[in-house]
C-alpha atoms as a PDB file:
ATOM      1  CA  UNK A   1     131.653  46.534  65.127  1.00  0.00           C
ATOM      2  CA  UNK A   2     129.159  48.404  67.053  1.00  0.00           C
ATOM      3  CA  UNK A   3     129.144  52.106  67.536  1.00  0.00           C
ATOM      4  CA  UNK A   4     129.044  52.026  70.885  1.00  0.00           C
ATOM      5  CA  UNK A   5     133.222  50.918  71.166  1.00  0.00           C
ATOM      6  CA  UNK A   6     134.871  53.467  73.232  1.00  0.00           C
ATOM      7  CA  UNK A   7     138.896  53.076  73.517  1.00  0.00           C
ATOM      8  CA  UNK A   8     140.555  51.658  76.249  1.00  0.00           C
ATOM      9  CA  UNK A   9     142.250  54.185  79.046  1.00  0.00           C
ATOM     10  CA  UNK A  10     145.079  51.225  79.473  1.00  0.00           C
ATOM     11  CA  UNK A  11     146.082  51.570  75.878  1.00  0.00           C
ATOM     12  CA  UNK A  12     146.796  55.138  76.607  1.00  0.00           C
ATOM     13  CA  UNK A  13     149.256  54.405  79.355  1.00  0.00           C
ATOM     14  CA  UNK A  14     151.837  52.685  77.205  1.00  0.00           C
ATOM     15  CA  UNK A  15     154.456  53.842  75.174  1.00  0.00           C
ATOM     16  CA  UNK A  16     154.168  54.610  71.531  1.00  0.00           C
ATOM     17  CA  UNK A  17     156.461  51.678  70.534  1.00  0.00           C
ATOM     18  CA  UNK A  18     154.821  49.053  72.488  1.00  0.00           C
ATOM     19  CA  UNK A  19     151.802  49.315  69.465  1.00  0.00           C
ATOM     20  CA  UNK A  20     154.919  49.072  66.392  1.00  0.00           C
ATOM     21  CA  UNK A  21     154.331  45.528  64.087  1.00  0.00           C
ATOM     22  CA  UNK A  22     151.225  44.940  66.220  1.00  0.00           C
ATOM     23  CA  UNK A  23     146.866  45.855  64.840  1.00  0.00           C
ATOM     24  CA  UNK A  24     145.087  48.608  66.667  1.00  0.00           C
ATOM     25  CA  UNK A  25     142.054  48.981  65.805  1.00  0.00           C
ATOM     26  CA  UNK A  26     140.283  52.957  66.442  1.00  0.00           C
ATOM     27  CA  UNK A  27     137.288  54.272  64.371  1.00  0.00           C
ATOM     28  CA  UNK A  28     137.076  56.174  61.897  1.00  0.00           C
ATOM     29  CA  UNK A  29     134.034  59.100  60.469  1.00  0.00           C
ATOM     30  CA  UNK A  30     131.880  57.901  57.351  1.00  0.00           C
ATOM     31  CA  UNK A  31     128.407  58.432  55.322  1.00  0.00           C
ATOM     32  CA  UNK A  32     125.997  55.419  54.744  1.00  0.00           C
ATOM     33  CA  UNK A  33     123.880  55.433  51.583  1.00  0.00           C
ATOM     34  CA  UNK A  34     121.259  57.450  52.925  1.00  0.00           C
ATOM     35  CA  UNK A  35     124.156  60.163  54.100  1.00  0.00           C
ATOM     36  CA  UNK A  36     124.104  59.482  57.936  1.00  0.00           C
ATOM     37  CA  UNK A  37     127.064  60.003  59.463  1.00  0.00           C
ATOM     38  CA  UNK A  38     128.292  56.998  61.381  1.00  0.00           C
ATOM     39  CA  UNK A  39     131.584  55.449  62.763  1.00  0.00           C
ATOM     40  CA  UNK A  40     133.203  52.101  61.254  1.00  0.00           C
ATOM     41  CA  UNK A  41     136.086  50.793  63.546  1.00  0.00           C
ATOM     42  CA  UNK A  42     138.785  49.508  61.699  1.00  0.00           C
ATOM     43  CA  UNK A  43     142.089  47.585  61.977  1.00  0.00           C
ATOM     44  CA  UNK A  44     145.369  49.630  61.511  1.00  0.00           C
ATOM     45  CA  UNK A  45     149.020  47.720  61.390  1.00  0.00           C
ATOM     46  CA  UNK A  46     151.047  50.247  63.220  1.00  0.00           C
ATOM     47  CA  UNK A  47     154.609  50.562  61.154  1.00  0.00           C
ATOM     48  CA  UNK A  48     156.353  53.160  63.269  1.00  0.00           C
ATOM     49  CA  UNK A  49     155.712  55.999  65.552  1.00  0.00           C
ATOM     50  CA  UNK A  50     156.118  59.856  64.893  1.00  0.00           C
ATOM     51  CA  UNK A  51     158.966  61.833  66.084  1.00  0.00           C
ATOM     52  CA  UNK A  52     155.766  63.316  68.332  1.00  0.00           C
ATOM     53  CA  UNK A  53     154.989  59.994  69.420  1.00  0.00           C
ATOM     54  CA  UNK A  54     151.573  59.278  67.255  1.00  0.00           C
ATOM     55  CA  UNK A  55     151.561  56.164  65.894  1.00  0.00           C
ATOM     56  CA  UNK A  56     151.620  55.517  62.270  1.00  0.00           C
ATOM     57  CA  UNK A  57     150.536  52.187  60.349  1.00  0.00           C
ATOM     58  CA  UNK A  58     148.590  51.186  57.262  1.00  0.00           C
ATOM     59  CA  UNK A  59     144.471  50.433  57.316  1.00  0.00           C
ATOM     60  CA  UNK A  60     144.062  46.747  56.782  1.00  0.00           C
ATOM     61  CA  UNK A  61     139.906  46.981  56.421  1.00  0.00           C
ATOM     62  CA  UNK A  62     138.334  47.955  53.180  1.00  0.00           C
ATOM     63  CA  UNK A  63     136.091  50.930  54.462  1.00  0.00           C
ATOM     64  CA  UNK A  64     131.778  49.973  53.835  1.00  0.00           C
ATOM     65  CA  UNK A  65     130.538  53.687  54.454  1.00  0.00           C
ATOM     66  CA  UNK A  66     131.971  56.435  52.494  1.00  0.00           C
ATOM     67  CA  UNK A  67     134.872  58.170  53.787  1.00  0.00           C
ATOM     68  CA  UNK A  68     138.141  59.622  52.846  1.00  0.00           C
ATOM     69  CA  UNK A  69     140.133  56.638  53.722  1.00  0.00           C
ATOM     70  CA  UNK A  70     141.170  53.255  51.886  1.00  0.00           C
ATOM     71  CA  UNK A  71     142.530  50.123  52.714  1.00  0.00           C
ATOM     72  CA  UNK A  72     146.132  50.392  52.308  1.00  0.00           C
ATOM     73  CA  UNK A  73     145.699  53.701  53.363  1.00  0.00           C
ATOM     74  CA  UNK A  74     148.729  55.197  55.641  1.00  0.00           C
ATOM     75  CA  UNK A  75     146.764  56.541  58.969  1.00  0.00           C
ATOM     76  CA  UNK A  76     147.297  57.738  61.966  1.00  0.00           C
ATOM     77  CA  UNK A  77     146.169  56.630  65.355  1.00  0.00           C
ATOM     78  CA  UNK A  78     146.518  58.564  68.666  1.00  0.00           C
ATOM     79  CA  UNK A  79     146.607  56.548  72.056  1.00  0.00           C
ATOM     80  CA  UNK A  80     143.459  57.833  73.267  1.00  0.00           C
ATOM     81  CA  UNK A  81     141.917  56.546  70.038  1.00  0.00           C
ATOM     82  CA  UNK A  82     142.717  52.961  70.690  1.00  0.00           C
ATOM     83  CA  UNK A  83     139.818  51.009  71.093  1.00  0.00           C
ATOM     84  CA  UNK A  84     141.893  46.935  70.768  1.00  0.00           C
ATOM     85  CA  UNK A  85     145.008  45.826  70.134  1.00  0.00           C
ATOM     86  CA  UNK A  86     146.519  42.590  68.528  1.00  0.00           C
ATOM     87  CA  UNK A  87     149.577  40.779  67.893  1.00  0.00           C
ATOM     88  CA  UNK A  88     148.038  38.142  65.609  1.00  0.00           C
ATOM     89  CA  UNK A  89     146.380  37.892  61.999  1.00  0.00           C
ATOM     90  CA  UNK A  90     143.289  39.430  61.750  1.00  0.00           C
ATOM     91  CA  UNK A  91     140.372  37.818  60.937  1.00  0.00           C
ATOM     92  CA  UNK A  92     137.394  39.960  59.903  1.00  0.00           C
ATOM     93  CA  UNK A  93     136.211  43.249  61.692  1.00  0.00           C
END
């Protein structure tokens, strides 16, 4: 995905639950080989939603840059932070 991806405002307006069994997809902070740092948007399947309303899922993507994160990986994602969301099976980035 390109770096330019900025999250949707619309995905903001819903409600935490609307996002539960469905893929969000929000970037995350990493280190290419030469130690630049760089964003990597990645696919999250949102399992349930905090008692302060952040949803919670697992990553789905195996990470390319270096970061502190792993696929299978239980993250976070805030609304704001939302930059797609799908219902489907992923395919790819």
């Amino acid at each position: 995905m390109t770096s330019g991806e900025r999250p949707k405002a619309n995905f903001a307006s819903l409600e935490p639950s609307f996002f539960v069994s469905k893929y969000v997809k929000r970037f995350f902070w990493g280190k290419d080989p030469a130690g630049m740092r760089r964003k990597e948007h990645m696919w999250i399947k949102i399992e349930f939603v905090t008692s302060r309303g952040t949803p919670r899922g697992t990553l789905q993507n195996t990470p390319t840059l270096r970061m502190n994160v792993r696929h299978g990986d239980r993250v976070y994602c805030r609304l704001y932070q939302i930059e797609d969301v799908s219902s489907g099976e992923l395919r790819g980035n």
